[in-house]
C-alpha atoms as a PDB file:
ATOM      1  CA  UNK A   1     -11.257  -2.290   5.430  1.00  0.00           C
ATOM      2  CA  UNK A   2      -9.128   0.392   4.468  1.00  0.00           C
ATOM      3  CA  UNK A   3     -10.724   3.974   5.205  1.00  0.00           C
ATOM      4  CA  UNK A   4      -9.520   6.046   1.619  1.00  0.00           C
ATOM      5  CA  UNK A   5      -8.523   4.938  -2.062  1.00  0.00           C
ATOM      6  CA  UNK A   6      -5.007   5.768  -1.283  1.00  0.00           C
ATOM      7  CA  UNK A   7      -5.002   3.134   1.512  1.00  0.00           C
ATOM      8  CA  UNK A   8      -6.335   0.394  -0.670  1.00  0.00           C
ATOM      9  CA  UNK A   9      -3.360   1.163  -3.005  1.00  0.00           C
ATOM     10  CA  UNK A  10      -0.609   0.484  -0.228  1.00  0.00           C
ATOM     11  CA  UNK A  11      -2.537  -2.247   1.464  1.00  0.00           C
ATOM     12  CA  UNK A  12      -3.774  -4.942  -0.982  1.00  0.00           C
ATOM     13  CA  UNK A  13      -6.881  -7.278  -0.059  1.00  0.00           C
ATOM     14  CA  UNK A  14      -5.287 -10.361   1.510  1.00  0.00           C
ATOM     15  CA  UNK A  15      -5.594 -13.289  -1.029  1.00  0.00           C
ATOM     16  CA  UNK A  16      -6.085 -10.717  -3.910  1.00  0.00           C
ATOM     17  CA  UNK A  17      -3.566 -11.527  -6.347  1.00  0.00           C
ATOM     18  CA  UNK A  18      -0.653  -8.809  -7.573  1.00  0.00           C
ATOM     19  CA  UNK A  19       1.684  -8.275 -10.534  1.00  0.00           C
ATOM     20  CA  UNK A  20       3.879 -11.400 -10.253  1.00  0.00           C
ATOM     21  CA  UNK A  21       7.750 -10.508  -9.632  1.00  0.00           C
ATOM     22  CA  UNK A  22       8.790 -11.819 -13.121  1.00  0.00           C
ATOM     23  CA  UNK A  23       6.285  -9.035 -14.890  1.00  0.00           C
ATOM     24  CA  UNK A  24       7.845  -6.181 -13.093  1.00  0.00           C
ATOM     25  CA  UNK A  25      11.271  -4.577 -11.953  1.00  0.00           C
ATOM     26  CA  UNK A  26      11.806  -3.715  -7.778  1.00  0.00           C
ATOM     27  CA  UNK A  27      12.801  -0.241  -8.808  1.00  0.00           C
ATOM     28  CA  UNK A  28      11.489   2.500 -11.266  1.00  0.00           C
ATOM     29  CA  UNK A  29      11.090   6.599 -11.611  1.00  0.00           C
ATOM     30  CA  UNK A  30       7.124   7.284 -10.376  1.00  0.00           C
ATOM     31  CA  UNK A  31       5.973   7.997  -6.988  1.00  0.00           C
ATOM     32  CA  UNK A  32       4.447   4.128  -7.331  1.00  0.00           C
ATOM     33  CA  UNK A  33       6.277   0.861  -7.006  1.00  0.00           C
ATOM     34  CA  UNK A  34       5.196  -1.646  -9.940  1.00  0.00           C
ATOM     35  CA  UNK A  35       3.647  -4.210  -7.317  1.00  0.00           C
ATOM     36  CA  UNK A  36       1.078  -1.516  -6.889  1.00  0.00           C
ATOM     37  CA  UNK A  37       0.722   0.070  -9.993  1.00  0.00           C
ATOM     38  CA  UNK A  38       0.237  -2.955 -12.198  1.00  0.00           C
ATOM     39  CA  UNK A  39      -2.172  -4.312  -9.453  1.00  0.00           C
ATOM     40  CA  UNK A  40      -6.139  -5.114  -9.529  1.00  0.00           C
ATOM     41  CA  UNK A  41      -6.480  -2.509  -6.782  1.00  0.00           C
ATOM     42  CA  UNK A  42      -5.129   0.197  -8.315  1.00  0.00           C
ATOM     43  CA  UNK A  43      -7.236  -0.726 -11.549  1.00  0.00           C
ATOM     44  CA  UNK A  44     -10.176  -0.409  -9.239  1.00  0.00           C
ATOM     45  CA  UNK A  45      -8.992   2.642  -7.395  1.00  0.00           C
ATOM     46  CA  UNK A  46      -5.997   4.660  -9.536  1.00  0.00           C
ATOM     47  CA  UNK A  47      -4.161   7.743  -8.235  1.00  0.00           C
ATOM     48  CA  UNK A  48      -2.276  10.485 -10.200  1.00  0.00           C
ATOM     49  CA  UNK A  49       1.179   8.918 -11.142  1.00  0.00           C
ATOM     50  CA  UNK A  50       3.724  11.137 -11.507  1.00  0.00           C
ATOM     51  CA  UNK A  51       7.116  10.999 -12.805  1.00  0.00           C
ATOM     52  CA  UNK A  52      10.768  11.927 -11.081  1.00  0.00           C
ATOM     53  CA  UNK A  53      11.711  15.331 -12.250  1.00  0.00           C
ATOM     54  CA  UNK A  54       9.194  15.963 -14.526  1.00  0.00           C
ATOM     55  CA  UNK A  55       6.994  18.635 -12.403  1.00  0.00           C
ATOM     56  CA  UNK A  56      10.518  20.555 -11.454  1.00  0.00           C
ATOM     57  CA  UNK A  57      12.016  21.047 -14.698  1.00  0.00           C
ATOM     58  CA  UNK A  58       8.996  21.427 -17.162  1.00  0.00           C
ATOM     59  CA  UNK A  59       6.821  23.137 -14.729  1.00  0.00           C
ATOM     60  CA  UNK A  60       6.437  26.420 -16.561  1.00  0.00           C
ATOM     61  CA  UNK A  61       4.781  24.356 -19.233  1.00  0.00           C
ATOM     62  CA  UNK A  62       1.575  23.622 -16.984  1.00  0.00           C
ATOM     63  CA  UNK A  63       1.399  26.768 -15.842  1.00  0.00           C
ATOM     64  CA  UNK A  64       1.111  28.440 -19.022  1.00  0.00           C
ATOM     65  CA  UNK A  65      -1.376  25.367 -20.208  1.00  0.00           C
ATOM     66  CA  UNK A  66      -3.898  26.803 -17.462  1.00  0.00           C
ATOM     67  CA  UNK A  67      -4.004  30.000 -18.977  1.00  0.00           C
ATOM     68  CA  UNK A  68      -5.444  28.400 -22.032  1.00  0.00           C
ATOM     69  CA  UNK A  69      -9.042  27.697 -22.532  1.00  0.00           C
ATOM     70  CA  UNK A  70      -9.090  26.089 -26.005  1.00  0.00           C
ATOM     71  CA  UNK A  71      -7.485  22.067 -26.086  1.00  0.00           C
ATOM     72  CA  UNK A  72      -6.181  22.621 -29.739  1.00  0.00           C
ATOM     73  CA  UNK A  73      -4.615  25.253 -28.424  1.00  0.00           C
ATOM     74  CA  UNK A  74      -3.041  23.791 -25.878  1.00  0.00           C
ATOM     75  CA  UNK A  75      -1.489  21.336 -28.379  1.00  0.00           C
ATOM     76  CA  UNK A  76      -0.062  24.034 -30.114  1.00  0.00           C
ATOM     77  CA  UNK A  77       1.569  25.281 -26.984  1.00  0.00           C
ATOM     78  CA  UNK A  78       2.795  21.688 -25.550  1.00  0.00           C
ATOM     79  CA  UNK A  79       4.175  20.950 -29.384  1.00  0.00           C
ATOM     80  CA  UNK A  80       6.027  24.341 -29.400  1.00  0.00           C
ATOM     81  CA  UNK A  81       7.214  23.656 -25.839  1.00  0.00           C
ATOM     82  CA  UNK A  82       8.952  20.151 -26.846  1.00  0.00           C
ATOM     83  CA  UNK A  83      10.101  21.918 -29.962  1.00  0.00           C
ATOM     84  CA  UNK A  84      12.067  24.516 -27.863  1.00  0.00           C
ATOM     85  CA  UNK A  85      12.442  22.323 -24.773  1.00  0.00           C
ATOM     86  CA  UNK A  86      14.130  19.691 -26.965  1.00  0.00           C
ATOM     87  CA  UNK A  87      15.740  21.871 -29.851  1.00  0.00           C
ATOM     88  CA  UNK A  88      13.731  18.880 -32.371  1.00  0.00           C
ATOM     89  CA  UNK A  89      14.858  21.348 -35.352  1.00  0.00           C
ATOM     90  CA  UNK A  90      17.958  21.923 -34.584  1.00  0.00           C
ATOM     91  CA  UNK A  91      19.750  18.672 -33.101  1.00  0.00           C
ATOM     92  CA  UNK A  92      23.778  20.289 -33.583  1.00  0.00           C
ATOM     93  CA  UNK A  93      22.387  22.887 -31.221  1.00  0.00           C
ATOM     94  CA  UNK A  94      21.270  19.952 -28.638  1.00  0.00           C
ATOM     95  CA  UNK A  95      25.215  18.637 -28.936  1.00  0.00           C
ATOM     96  CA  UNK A  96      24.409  16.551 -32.169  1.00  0.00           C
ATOM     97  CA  UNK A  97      27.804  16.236 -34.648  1.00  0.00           C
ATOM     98  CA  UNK A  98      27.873  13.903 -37.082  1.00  0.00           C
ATOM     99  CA  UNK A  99      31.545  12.067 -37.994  1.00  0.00           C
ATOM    100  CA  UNK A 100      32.725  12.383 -41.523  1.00  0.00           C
ATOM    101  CA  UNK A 101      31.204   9.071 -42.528  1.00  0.00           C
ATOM    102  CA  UNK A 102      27.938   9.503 -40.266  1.00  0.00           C
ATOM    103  CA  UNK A 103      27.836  12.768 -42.640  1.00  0.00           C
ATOM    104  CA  UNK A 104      27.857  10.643 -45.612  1.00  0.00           C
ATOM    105  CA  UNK A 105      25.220   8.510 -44.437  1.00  0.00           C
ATOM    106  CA  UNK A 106      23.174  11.562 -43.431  1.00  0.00           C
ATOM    107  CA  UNK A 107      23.231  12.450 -47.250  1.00  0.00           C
ATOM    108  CA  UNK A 108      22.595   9.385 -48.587  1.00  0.00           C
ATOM    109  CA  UNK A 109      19.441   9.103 -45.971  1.00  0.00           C
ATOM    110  CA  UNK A 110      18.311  12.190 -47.542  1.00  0.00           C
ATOM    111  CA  UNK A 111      18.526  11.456 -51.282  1.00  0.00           C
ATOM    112  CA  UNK A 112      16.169   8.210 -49.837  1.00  0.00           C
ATOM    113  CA  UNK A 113      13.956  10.909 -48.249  1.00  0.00           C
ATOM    114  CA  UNK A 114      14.225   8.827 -44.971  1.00  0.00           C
ATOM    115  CA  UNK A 115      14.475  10.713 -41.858  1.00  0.00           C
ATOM    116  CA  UNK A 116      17.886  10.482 -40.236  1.00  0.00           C
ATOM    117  CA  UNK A 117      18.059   8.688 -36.389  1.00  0.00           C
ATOM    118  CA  UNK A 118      19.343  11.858 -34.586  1.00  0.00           C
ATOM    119  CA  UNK A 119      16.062  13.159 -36.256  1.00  0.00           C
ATOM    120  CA  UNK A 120      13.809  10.962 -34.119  1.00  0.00           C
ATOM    121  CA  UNK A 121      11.440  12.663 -31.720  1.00  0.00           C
ATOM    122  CA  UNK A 122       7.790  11.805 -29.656  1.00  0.00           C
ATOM    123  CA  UNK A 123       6.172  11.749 -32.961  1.00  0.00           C
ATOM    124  CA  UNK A 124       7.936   9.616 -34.724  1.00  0.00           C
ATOM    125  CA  UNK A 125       7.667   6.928 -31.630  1.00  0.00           C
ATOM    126  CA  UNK A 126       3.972   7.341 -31.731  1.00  0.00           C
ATOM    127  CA  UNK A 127       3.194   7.108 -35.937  1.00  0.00           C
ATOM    128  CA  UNK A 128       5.493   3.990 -35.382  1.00  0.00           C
ATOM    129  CA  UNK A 129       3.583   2.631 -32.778  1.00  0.00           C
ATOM    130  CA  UNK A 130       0.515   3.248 -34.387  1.00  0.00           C
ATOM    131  CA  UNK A 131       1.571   1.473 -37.381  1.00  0.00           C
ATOM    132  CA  UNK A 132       2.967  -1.562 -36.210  1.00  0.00           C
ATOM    133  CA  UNK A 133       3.359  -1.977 -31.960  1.00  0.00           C
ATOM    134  CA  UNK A 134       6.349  -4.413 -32.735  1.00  0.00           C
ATOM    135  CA  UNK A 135       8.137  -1.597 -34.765  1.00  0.00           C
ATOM    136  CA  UNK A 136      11.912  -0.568 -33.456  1.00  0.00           C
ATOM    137  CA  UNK A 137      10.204   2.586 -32.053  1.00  0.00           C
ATOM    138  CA  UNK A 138       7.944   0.115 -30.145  1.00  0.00           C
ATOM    139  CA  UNK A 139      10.582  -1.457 -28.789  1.00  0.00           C
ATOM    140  CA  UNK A 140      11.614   2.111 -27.027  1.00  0.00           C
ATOM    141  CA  UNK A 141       8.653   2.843 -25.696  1.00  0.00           C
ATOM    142  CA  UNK A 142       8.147  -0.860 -24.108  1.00  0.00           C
ATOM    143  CA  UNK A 143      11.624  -0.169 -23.164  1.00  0.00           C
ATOM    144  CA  UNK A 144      10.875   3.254 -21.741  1.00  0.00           C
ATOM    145  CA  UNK A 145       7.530   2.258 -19.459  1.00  0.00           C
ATOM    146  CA  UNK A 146      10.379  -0.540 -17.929  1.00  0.00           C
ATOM    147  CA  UNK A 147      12.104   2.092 -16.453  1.00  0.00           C
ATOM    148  CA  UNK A 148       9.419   4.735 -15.465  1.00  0.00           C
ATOM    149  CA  UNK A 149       6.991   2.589 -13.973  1.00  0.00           C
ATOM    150  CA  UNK A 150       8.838  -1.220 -13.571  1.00  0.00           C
ATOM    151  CA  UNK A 151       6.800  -2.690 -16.182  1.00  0.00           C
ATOM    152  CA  UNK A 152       8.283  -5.132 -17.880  1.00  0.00           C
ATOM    153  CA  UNK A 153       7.407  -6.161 -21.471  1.00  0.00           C
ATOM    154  CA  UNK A 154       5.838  -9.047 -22.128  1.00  0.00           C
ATOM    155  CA  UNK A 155       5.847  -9.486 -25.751  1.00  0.00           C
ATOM    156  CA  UNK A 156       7.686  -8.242 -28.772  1.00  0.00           C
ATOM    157  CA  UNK A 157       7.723 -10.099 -32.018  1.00  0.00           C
ATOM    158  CA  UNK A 158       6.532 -13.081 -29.606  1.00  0.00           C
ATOM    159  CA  UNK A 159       6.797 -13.763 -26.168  1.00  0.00           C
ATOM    160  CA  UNK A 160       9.494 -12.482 -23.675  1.00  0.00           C
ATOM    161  CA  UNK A 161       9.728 -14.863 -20.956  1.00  0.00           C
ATOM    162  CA  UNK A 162      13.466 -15.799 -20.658  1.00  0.00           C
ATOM    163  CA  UNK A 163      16.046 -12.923 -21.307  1.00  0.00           C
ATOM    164  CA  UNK A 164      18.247 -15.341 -22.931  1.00  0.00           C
ATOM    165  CA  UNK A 165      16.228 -15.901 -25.874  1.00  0.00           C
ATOM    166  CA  UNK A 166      16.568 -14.924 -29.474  1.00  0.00           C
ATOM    167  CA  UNK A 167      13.295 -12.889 -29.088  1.00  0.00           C
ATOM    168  CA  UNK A 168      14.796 -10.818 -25.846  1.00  0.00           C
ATOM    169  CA  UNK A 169      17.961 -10.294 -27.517  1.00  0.00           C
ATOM    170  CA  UNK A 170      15.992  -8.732 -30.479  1.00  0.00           C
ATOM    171  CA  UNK A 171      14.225  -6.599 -28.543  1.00  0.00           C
ATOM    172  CA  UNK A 172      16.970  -5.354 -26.422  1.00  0.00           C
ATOM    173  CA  UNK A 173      18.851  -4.910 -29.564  1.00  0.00           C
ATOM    174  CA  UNK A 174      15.980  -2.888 -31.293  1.00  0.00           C
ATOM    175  CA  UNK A 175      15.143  -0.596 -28.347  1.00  0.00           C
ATOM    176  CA  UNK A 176      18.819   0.556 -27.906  1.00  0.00           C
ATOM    177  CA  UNK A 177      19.292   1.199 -31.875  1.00  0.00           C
ATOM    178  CA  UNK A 178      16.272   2.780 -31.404  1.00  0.00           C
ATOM    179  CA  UNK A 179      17.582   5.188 -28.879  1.00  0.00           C
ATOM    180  CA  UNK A 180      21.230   5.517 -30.294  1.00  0.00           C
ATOM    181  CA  UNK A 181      22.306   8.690 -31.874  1.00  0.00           C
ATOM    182  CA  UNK A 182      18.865  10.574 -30.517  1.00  0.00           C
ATOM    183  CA  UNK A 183      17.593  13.886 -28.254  1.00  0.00           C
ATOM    184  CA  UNK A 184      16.555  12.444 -25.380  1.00  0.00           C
ATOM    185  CA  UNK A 185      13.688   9.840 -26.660  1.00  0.00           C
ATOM    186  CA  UNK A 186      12.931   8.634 -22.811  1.00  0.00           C
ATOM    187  CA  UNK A 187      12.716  12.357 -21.829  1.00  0.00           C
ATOM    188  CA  UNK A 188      10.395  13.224 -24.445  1.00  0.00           C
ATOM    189  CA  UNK A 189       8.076  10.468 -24.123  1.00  0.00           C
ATOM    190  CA  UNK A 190       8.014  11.372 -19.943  1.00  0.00           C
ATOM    191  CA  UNK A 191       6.428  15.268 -20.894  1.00  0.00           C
ATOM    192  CA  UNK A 192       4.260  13.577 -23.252  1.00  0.00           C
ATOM    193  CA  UNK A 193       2.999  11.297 -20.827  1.00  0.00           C
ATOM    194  CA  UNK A 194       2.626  13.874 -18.339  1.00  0.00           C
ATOM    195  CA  UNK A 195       0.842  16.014 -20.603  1.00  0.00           C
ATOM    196  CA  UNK A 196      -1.608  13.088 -21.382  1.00  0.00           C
ATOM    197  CA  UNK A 197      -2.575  13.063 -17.629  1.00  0.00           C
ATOM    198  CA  UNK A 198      -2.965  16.800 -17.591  1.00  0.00           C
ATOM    199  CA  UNK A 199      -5.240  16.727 -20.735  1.00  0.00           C
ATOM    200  CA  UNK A 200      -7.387  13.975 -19.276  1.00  0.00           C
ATOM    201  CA  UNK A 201      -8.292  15.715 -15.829  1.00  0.00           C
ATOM    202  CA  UNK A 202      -8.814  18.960 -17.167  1.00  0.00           C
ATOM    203  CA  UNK A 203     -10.992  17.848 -19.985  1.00  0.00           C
ATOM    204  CA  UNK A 204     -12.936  15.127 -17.561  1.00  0.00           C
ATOM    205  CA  UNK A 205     -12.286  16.378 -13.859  1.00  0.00           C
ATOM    206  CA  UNK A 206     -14.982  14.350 -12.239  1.00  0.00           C
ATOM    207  CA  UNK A 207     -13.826  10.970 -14.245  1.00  0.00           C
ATOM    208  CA  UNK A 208     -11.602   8.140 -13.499  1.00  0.00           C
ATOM    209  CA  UNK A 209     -11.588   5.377 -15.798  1.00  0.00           C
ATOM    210  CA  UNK A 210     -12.486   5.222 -19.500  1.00  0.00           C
ATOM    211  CA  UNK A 211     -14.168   1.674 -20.822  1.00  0.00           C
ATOM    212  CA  UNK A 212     -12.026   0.818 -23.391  1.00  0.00           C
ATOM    213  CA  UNK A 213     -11.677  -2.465 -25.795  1.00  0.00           C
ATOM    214  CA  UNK A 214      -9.125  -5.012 -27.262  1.00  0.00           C
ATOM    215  CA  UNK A 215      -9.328  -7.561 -30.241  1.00  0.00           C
ATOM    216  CA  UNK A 216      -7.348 -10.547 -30.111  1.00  0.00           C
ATOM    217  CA  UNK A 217      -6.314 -13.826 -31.697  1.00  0.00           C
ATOM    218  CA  UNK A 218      -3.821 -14.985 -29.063  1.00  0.00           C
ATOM    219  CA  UNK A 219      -5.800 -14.648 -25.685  1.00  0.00           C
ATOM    220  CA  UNK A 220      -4.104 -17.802 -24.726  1.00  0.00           C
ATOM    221  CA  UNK A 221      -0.594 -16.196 -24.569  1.00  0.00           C
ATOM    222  CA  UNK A 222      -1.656 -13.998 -21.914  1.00  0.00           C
ATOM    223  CA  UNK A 223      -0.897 -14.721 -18.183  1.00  0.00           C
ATOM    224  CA  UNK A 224      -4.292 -15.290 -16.327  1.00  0.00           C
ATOM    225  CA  UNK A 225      -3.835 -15.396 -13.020  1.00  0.00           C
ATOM    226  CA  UNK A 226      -7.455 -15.978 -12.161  1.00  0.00           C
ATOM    227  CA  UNK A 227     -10.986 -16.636 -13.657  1.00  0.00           C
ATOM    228  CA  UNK A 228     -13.599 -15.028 -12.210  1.00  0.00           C
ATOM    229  CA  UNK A 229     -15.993 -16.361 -14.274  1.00  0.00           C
ATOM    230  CA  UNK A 230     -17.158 -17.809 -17.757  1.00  0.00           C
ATOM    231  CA  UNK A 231     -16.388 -14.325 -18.804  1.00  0.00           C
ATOM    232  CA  UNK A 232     -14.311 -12.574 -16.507  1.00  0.00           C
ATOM    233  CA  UNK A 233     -10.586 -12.855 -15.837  1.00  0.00           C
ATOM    234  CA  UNK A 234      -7.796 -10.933 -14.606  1.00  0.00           C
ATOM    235  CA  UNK A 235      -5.302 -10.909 -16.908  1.00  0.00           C
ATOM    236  CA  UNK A 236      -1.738  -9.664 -16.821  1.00  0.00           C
ATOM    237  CA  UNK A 237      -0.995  -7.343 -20.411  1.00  0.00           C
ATOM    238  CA  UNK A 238       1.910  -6.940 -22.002  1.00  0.00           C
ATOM    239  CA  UNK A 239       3.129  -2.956 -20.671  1.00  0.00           C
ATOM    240  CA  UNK A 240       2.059  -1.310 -23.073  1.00  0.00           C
ATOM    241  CA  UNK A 241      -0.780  -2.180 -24.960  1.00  0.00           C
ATOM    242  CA  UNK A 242      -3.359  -0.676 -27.587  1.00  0.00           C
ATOM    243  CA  UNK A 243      -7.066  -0.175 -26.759  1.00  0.00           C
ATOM    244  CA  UNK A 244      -9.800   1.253 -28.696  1.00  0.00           C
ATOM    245  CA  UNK A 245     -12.895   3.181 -27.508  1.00  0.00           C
ATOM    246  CA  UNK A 246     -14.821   1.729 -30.380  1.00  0.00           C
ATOM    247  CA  UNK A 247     -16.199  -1.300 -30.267  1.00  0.00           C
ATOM    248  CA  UNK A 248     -17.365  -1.798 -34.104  1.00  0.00           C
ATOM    249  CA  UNK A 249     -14.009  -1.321 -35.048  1.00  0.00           C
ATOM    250  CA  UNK A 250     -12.003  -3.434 -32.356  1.00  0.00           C
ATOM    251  CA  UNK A 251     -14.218  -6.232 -33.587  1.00  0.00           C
ATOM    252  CA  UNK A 252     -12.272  -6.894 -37.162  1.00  0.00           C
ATOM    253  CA  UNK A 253      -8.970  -7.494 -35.204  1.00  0.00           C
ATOM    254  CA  UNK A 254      -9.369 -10.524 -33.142  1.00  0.00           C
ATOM    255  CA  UNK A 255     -11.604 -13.423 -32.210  1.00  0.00           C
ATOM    256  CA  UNK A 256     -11.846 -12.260 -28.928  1.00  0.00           C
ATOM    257  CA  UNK A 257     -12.764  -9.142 -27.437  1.00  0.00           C
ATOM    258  CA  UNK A 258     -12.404  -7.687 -24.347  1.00  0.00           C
ATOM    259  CA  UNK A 259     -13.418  -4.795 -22.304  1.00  0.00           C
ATOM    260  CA  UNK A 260     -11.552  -3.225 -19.614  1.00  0.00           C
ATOM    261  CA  UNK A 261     -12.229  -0.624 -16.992  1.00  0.00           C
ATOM    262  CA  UNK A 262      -8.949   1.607 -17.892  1.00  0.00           C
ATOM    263  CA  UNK A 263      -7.763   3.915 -15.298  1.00  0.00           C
ATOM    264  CA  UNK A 264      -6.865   7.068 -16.593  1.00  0.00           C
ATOM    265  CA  UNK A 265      -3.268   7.459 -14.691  1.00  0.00           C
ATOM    266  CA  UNK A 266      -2.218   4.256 -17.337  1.00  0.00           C
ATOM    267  CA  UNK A 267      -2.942   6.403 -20.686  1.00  0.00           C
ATOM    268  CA  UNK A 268       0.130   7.784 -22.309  1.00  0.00           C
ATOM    269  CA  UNK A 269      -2.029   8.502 -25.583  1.00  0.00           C
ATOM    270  CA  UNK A 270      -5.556   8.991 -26.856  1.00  0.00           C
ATOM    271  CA  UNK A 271      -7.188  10.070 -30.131  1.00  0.00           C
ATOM    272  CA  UNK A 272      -7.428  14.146 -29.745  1.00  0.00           C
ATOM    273  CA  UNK A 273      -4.291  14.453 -27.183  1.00  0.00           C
ATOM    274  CA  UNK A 274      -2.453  15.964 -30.830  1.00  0.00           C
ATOM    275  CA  UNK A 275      -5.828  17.128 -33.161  1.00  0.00           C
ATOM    276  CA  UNK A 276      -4.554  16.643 -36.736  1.00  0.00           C
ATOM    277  CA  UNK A 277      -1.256  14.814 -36.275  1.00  0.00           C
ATOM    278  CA  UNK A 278      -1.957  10.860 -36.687  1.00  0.00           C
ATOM    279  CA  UNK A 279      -4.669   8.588 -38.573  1.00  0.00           C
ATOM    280  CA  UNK A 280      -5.963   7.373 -35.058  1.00  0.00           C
ATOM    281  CA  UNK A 281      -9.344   8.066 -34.258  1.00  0.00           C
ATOM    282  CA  UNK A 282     -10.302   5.609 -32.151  1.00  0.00           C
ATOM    283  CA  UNK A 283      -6.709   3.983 -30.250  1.00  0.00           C
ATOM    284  CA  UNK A 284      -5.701   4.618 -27.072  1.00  0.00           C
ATOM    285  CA  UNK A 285      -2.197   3.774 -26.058  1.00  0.00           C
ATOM    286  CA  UNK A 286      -2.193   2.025 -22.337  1.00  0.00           C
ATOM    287  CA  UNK A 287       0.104   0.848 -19.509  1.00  0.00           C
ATOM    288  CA  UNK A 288      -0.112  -2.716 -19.001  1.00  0.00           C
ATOM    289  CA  UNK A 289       0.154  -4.791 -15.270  1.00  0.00           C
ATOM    290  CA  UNK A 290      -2.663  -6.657 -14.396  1.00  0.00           C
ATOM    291  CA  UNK A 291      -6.160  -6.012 -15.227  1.00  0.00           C
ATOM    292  CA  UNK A 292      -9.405  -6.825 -14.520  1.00  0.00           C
ATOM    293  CA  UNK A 293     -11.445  -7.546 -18.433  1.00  0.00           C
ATOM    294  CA  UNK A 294     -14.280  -9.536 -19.635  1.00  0.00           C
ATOM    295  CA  UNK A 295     -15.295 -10.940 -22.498  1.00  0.00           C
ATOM    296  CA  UNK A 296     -17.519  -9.389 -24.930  1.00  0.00           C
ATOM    297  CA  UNK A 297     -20.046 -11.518 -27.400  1.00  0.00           C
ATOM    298  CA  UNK A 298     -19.118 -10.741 -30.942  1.00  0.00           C
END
C-alpha cells in the first residue's frame, strides 16, 4: 500500500484499470502524464496540476491576486491582466495586420456587427462553449486540453474514434479555423485555467473534490471500462465535458443522470470564476479521462 496520495498517483492498484492508450497522447505540457491524470486514482486522490511555463511568465499575476481580499475583485484584476498581458484591444499592437482584402472583410464583418477572428479571446471560447459544446470554439478548447494534458477528444458532432473519418476531419478542420488569424487562444485559455485552480484553493483550502452532475441521452456511447455495480461504473468522458452542481436542473437534459466525485485540479471553469460575464449559474466546465460516476434515480 502506498504510504502518501502522491504515491498512489505514480503507482496504480494492480488490476485497477487506466485511461486506455487510444483516449490519450504519450506526451503533453503538465507536470502529469495522461495515463495518470485521466486515471481512477487520481479521481480518488488529485494533486495540483500545473502547466509548462505558466508559473514563470505570469507569475506577477498571483502575486498581486494575494494581496486581494475580495473574489470580484480579483476578477477585475485577472481580466485586466489578460487584457494587458494579451493586448485583447489592441491586436495590430500584438503583430496583427490585416491584407488589403482581409481589410475588406474586416469591414464587411463589421457592417454584420460580427466580431472579426483576430478579435477572438478566452471569452469568446467560453460564451461559445456555453452555448453549444460542439461550437468551432469547442473544437479549440477540446483541441487545447489534447495538448496540455494528453487528453484526447472523444466526441465532436459524434464520435471520434478513427482519425480518418469525416467527423475527425471536421473537427480538426474547425479547431484550426478556430485558432487561425488569433492572439494566442491556447495561451489564454492556459492563465485561465490556472487562475481557475488558484480561485478554487483559495476560496475552499481544506476541499478537494466538488460533487457535480451530468444529464444524458447517449450513455451508451461512452466507453465503460467496468461496472461496479447496478449503478456504478467507471466511465471514460469525452476531455472536456460540462457538469452542473444542480441537480433540478441537470435533470431536463438527459434520461440519465449521473453524479461524479470531480477533483478540483480537472475544473477549467465554474459559475462565479468571472461574476457578471456569462448566463451560467449552475455549469462547470471539466477535464475528462476516466471517472468513477453513478447513477442517480430521476
Amino acid at each position: 500500500m502506498a504510504d502518501s496520495p502522491l504515491e498512489l498517483i505514480l503507482h496504480i492498484a494492480p488490476g485497477e484499470p487506466t485511461l486506455p492508450a487510444y483516449a490519450r497522447l504519450p506526451v503533453n505540457h503538465c507536470n502529469y502524464p495522461a495515463i495518470i491524470l485521466g486515471s481512477l486514482t487520481f479521481q480518488r486522490y488529485p494533486e495540483a496540476i500545473f502547466l509548462d511555463n505558466v508559473a514563470t511568465f505570469h507569475q506577477p499575476l498571483f502575486n498581486r491576486l494575494d494581496n486581494i481580499e475580495a473574489a470580484a475583485d480579483r476578477a477585475v484584476a485577472f481580466e485586466a491582466y489578460m487584457q494587458a498581458s494579451f493586448l485583447l484591444s489592441a491586436p495590430e499592437e500584438a503583430g496583427y495586420q490585416a491584407t488589403e482584402r482581409e481589410s475588406d472583410t474586416l469591414n464587411a464583418v463589421r457592417q454584420n456587427n460580427k466580431k472579426a477572428r483576430h478579435k477572438a479571446d478566452y471569452r469568446r471560447l467560453l460564451r461559445g462553449w456555453l452555448f453549444d459544446s460542439d461550437s468551432r470554439e469547442a473544437a479549440v478548447m477540446k483541441g487545447w486540453v489534447e495538448s496540455r494534458f494528453g487528453l484526447l477528444a472523444r466526441n465532436h458532432k459524434g464520435p471520434l474514434r478513427d482519425f480518418e473519418s469525416d467527423t475527425y476531419i471536421n473537427y480538426t478542420q474547425e479547431r484550426s479555423a478556430g485558432l487561425y488569424n488569433t492572439n494566442s487562444l491556447e495561451s489564454q485559455l492556459d492563465l485561465l485555467y490556472s487562475y481557475c485552480q488558484y480561485e478554487l484553493h483559495r476560496r475552499l483550502p481544506n476541499q478537494r473534490h466538488y460533487q457535480l452532475y451530468r444529464a444524458t441521452n447517449r450513455l451508451n456511447e461512452y466507453d465503460t471500462l467496468f461496472q461496479g455495480s447496478k449503478s456504478s461504473s467507471a466511465v471514460i468522458l469525452n476531455n472536456l465535458t460540462s457538469f452542473s452542481n444542480n441537480l433540478e436542473q441537470c435533470d431536463s437534459f438527459g434520461d440519465t443522470l449521473l453524479q461524479c466525485q470531480v477533483p478540483f485540479s480537472k475544473i477549467l471553469f465554474f459559475p462565479d470564476l468571472l461574476p457578471g460575464a456569462f448566463r451560467c449559474e449552475s455549469e462547470y466546465i471539466v477535464l475528462g479521462g476516466l471517472y468513477q460516476v453513478s447513477r442517480v434515480a430521476i
